[in-house]
C-alpha atoms as a PDB file:
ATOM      1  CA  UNK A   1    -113.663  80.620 -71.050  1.00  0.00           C
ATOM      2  CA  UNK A   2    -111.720  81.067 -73.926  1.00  0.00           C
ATOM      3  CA  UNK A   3    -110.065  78.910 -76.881  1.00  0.00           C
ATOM      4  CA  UNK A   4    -107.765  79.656 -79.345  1.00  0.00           C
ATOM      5  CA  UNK A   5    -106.483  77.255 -81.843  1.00  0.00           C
ATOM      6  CA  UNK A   6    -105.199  77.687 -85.491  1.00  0.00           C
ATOM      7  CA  UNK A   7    -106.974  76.736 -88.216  1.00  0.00           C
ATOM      8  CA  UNK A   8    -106.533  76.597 -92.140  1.00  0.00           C
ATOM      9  CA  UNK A   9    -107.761  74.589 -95.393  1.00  0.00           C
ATOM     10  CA  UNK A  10    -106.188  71.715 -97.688  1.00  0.00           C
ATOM     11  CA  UNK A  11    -108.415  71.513-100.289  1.00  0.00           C
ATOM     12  CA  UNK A  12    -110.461  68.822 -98.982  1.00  0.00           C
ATOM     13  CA  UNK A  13    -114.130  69.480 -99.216  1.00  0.00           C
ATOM     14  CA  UNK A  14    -117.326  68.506 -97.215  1.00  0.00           C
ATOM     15  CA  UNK A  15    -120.203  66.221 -98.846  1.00  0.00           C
ATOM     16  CA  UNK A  16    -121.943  69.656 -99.581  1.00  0.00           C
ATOM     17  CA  UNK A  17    -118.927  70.652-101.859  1.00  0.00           C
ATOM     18  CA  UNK A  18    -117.451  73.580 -98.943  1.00  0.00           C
ATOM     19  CA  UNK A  19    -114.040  73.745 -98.109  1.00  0.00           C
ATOM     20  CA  UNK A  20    -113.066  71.343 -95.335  1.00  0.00           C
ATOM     21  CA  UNK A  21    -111.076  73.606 -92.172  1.00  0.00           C
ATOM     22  CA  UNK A  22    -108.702  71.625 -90.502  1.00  0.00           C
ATOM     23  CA  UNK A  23    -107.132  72.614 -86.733  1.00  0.00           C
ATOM     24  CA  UNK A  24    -103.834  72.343 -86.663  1.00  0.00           C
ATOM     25  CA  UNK A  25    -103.552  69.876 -84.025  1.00  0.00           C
ATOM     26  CA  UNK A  26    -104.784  67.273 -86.959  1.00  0.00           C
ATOM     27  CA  UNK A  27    -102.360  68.335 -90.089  1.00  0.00           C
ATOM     28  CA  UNK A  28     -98.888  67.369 -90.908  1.00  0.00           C
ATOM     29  CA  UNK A  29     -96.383  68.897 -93.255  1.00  0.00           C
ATOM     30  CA  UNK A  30     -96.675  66.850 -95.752  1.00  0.00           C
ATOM     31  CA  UNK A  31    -100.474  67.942 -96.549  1.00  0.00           C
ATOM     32  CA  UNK A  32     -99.111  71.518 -96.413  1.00  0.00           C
ATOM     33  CA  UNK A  33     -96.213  70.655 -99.043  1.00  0.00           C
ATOM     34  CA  UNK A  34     -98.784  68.917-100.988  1.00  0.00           C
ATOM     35  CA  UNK A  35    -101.226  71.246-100.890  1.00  0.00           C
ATOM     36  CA  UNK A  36     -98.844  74.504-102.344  1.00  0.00           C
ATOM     37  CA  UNK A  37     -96.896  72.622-105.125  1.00  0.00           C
ATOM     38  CA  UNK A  38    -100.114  71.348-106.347  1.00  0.00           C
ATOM     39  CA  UNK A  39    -101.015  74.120-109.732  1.00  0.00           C
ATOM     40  CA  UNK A  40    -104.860  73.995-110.111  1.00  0.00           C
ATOM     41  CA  UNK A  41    -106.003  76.452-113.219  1.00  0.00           C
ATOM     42  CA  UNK A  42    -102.122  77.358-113.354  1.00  0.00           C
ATOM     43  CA  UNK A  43    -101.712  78.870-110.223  1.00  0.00           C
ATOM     44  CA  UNK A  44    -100.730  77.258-106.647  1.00  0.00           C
ATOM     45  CA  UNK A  45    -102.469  77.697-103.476  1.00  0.00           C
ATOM     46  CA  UNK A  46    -100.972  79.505-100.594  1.00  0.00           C
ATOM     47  CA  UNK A  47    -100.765  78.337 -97.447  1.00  0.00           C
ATOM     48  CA  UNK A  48    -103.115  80.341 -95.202  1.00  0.00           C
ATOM     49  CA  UNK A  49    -104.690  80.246 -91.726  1.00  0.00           C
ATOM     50  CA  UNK A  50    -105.801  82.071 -88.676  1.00  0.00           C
ATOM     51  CA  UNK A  51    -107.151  81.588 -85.036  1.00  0.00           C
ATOM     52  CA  UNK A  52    -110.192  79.923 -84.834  1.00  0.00           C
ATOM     53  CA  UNK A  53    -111.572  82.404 -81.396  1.00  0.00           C
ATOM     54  CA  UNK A  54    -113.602  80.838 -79.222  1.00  0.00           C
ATOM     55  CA  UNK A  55    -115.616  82.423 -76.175  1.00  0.00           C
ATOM     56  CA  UNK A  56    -117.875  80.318 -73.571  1.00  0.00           C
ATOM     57  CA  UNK A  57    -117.587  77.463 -76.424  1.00  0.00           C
ATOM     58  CA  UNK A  58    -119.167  79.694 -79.306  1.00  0.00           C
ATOM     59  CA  UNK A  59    -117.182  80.314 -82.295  1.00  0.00           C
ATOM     60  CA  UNK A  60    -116.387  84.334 -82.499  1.00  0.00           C
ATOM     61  CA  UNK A  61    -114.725  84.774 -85.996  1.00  0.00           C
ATOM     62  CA  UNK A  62    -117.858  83.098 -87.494  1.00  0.00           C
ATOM     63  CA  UNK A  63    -120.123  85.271 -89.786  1.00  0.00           C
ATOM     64  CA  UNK A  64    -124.017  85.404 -87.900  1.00  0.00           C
ATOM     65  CA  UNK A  65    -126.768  83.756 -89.968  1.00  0.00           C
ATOM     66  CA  UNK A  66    -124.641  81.882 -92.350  1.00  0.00           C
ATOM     67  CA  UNK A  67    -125.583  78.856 -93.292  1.00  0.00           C
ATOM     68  CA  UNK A  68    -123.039  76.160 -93.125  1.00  0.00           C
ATOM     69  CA  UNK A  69    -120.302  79.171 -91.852  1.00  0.00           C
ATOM     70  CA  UNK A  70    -116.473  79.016 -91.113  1.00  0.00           C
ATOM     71  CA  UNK A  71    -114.238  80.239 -89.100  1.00  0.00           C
ATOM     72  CA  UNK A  72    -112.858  83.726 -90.968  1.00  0.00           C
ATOM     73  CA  UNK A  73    -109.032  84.139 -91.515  1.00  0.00           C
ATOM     74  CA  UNK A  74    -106.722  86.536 -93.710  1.00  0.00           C
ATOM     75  CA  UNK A  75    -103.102  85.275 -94.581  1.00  0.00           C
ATOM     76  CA  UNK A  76    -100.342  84.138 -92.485  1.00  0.00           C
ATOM     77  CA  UNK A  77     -99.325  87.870 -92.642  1.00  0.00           C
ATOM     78  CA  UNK A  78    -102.209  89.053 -91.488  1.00  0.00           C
ATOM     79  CA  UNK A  79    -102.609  86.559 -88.235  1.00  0.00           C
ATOM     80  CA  UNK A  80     -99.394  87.313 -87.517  1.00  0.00           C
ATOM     81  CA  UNK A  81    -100.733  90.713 -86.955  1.00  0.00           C
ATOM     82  CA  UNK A  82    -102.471  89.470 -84.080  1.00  0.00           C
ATOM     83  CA  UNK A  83     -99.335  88.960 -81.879  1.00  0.00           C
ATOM     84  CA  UNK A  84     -98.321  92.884 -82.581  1.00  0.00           C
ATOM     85  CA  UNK A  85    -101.495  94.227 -81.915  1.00  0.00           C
ATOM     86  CA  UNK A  86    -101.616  92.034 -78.859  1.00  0.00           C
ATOM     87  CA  UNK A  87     -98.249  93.220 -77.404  1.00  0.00           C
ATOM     88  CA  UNK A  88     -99.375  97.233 -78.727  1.00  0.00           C
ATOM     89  CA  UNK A  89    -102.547  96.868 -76.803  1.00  0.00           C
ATOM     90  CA  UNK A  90    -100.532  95.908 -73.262  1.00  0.00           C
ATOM     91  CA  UNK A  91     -98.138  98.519 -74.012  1.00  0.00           C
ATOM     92  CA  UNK A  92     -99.368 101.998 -75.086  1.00  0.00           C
ATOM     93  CA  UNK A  93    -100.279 103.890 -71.987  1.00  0.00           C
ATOM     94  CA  UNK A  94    -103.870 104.262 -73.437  1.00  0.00           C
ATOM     95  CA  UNK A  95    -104.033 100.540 -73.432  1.00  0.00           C
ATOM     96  CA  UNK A  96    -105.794 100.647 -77.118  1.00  0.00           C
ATOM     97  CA  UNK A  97    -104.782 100.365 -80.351  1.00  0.00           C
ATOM     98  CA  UNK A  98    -106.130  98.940 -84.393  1.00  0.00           C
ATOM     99  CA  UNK A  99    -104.999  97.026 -87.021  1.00  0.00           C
ATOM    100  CA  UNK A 100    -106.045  95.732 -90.207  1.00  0.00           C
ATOM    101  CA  UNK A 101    -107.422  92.313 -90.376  1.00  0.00           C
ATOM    102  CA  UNK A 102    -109.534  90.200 -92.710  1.00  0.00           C
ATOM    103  CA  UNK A 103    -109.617  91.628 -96.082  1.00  0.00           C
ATOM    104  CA  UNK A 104    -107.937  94.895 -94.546  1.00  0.00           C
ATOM    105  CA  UNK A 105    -110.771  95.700 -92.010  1.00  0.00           C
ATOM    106  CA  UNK A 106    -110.251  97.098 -89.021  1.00  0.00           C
ATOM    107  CA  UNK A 107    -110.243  95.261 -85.691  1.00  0.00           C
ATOM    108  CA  UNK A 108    -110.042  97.287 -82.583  1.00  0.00           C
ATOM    109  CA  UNK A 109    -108.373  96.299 -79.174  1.00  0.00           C
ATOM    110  CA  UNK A 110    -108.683  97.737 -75.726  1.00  0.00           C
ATOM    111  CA  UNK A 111    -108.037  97.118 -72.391  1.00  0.00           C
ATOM    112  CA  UNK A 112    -110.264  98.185 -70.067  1.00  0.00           C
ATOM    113  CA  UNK A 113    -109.651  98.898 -66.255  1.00  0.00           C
ATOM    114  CA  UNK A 114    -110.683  95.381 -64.811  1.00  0.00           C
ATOM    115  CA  UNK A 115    -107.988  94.038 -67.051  1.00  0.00           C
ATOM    116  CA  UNK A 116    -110.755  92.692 -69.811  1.00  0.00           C
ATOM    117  CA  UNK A 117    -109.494  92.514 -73.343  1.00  0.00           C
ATOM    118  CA  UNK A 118    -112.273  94.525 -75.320  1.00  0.00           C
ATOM    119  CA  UNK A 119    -112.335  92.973 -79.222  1.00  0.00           C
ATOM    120  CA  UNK A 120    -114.205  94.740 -81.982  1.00  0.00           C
ATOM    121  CA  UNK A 121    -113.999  94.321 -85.543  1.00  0.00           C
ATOM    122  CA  UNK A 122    -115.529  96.766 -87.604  1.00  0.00           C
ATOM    123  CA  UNK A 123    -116.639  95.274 -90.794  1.00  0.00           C
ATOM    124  CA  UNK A 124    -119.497  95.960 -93.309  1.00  0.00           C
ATOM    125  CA  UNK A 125    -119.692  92.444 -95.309  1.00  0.00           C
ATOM    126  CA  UNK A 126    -118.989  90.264 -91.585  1.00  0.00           C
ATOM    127  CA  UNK A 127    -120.800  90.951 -89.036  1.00  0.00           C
ATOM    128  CA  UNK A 128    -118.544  89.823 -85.902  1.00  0.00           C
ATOM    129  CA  UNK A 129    -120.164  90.778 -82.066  1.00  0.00           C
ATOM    130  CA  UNK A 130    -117.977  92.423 -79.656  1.00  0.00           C
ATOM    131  CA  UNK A 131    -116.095  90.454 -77.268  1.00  0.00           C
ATOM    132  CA  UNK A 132    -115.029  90.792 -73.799  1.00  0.00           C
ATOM    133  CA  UNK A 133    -111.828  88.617 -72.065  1.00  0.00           C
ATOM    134  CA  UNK A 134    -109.975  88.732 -69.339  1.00  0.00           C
ATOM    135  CA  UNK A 135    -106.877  89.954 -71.262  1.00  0.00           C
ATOM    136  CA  UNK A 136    -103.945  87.394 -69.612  1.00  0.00           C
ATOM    137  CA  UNK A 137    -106.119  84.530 -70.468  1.00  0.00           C
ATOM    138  CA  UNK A 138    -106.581  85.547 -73.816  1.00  0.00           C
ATOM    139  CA  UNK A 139    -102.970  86.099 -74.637  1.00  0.00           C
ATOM    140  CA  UNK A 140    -102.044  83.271 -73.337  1.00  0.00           C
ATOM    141  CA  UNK A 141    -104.472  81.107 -75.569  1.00  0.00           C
ATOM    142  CA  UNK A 142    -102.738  83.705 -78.187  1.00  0.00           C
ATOM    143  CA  UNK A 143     -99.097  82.213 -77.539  1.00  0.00           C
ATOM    144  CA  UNK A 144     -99.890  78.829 -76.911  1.00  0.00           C
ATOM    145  CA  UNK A 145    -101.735  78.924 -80.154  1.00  0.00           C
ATOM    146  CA  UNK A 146     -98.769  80.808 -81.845  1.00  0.00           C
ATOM    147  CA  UNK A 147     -95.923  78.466 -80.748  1.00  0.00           C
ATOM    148  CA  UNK A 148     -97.705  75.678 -82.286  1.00  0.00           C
ATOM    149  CA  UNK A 149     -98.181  76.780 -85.470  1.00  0.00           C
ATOM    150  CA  UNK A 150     -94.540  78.534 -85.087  1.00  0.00           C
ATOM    151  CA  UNK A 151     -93.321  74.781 -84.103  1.00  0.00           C
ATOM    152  CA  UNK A 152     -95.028  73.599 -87.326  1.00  0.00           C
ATOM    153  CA  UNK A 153     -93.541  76.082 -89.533  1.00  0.00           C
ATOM    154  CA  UNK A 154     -90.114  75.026 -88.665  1.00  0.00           C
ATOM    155  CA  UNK A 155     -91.090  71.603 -89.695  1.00  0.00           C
ATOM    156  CA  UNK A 156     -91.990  72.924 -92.500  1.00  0.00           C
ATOM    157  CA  UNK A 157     -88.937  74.829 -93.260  1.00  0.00           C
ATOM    158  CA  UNK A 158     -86.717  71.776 -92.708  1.00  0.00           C
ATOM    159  CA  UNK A 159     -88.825  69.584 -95.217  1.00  0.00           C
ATOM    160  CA  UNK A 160     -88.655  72.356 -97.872  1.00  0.00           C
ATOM    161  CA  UNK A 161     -85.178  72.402 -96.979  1.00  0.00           C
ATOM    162  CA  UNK A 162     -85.056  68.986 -97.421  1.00  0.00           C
ATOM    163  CA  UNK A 163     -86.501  68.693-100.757  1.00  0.00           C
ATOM    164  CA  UNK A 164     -85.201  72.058-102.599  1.00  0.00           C
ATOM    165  CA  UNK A 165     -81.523  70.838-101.703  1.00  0.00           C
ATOM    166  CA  UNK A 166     -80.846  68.953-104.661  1.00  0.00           C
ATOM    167  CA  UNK A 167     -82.516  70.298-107.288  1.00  0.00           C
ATOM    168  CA  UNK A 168     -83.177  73.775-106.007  1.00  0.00           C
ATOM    169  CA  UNK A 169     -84.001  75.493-110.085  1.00  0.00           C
ATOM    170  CA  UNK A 170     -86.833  72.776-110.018  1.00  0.00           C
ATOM    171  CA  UNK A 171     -89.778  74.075-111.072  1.00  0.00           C
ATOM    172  CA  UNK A 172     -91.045  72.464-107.912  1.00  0.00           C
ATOM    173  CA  UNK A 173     -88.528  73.617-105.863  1.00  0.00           C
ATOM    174  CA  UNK A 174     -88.577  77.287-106.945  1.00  0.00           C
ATOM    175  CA  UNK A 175     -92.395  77.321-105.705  1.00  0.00           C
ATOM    176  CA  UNK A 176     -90.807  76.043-102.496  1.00  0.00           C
ATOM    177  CA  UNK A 177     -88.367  78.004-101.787  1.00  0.00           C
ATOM    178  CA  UNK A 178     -90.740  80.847-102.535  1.00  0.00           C
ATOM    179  CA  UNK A 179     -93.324  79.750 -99.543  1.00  0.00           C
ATOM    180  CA  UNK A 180     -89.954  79.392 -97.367  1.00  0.00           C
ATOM    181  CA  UNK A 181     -89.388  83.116 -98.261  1.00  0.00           C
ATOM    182  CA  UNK A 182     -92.497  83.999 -97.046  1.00  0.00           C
ATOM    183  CA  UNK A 183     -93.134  81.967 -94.054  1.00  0.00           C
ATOM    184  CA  UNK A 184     -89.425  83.270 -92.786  1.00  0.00           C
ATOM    185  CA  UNK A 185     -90.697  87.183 -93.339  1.00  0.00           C
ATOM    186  CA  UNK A 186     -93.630  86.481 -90.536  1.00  0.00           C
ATOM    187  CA  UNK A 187     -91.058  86.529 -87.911  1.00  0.00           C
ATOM    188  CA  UNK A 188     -93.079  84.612 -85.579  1.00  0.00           C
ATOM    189  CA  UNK A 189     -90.532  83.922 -82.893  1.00  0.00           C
ATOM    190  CA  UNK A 190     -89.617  87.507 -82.506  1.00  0.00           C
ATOM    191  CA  UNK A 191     -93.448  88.213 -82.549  1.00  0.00           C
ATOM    192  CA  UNK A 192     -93.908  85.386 -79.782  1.00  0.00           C
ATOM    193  CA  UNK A 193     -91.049  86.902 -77.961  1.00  0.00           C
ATOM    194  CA  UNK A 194     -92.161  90.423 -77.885  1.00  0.00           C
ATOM    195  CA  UNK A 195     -96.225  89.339 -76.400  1.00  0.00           C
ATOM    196  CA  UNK A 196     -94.613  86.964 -73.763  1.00  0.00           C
ATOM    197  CA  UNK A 197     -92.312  90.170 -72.488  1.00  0.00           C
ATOM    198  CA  UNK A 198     -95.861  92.412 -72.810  1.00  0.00           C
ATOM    199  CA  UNK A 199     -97.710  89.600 -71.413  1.00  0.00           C
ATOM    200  CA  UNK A 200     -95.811  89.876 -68.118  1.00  0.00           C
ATOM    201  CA  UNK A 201     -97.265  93.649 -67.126  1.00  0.00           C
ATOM    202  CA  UNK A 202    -100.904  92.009 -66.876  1.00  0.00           C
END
């Protein structure tokens, strides 16, 4: 069984002083726009996140004897990355392909001929185990996942849009319009479009 939900921080910490993670089932927008127009030490946090993987109800993107460990991400960029790889894997004819993920490590993908998705990531500071999923399954947490957090981003979007229209040389609003910029360049709906037309040949 697998689960695949997206998760980031908002700079809200546990008792023990670690960064809380949040699903994104349990955020709004407005935590998000808080969180990046907020300067702490004058800079702003980013807005980042990634799947929180999940196989037979253990966490896989969890570092091994860690004490008090989270689930590991990269940037929005980055999980994004997912999706391509995803639809790469289902359509080169040798059914395998890499990309670079968490702190630019690689993270192989294969398909084997039962149809399992094969998942490695080759990393010297996180230790990750290799996992084997049926492949439609997976992608299909994958999408569900992705139009979520796709849904959410458009929320976003139209609050920032929202907010920047008066005043848009703001000092607020320039910081805005800057995390528009970016969330617009992960093209997630042609991303989600591309892995539902891949997703069809499994």
């Amino acid at each position: 069984m697998i689960d695949v939900k997206f998760v980031t921080t908002i700079n809200e910490t546990n008792e023990n002083g670690t960064q809380k993670q949040v699903f994104l089932d349990d955020l709004n927008s407005t935590q998000i726009l808080n969180m990046i127009t907020r300067r702490t030490a004058d800079e702003y946090q980013d807005f980042r996140g990634g799947f929180a993987i999940n196989h037979n109800e253990k966490p896989w993107n969890v570092p091994r004897r860690k004490k008090d460990a989270k689930y590991l991400y990269d940037d929005l960029q980055s999980t994004a990355q997912w999706l391509t790889a995803l639809s790469e894997v289902i359509d080169y004819e040798e059914r395998a392909t890499s990309f670079s993920w968490l702190d630019n490590d690689a993270t192989h993908l294969e398909i084997d001929r039962k149809n399992r998705l094969v998942i490695e990531h080759k990393s010297k500071s996180n230790k990750l185990r290799s996992l084997k999923v049926d492949a439609k399954e997976f992608v299909t947490k994958v999408l569900q996942s992705s139009k979520r957090l796709n849904k959410f981003i458009g929320d976003l979007d139209t609050r920032i849009r929202m907010k920047t229209g008066e005043s848009p040389l703001h000092p607020v609003s320039k910081r805005l319009l800057e995390v528009q910029q970016k969330l617009q360049h992960l093209n997630l709906t042609d991303k989600i479009k591309q892995l539902e037309k891949s997703a069809r040949k499994l």
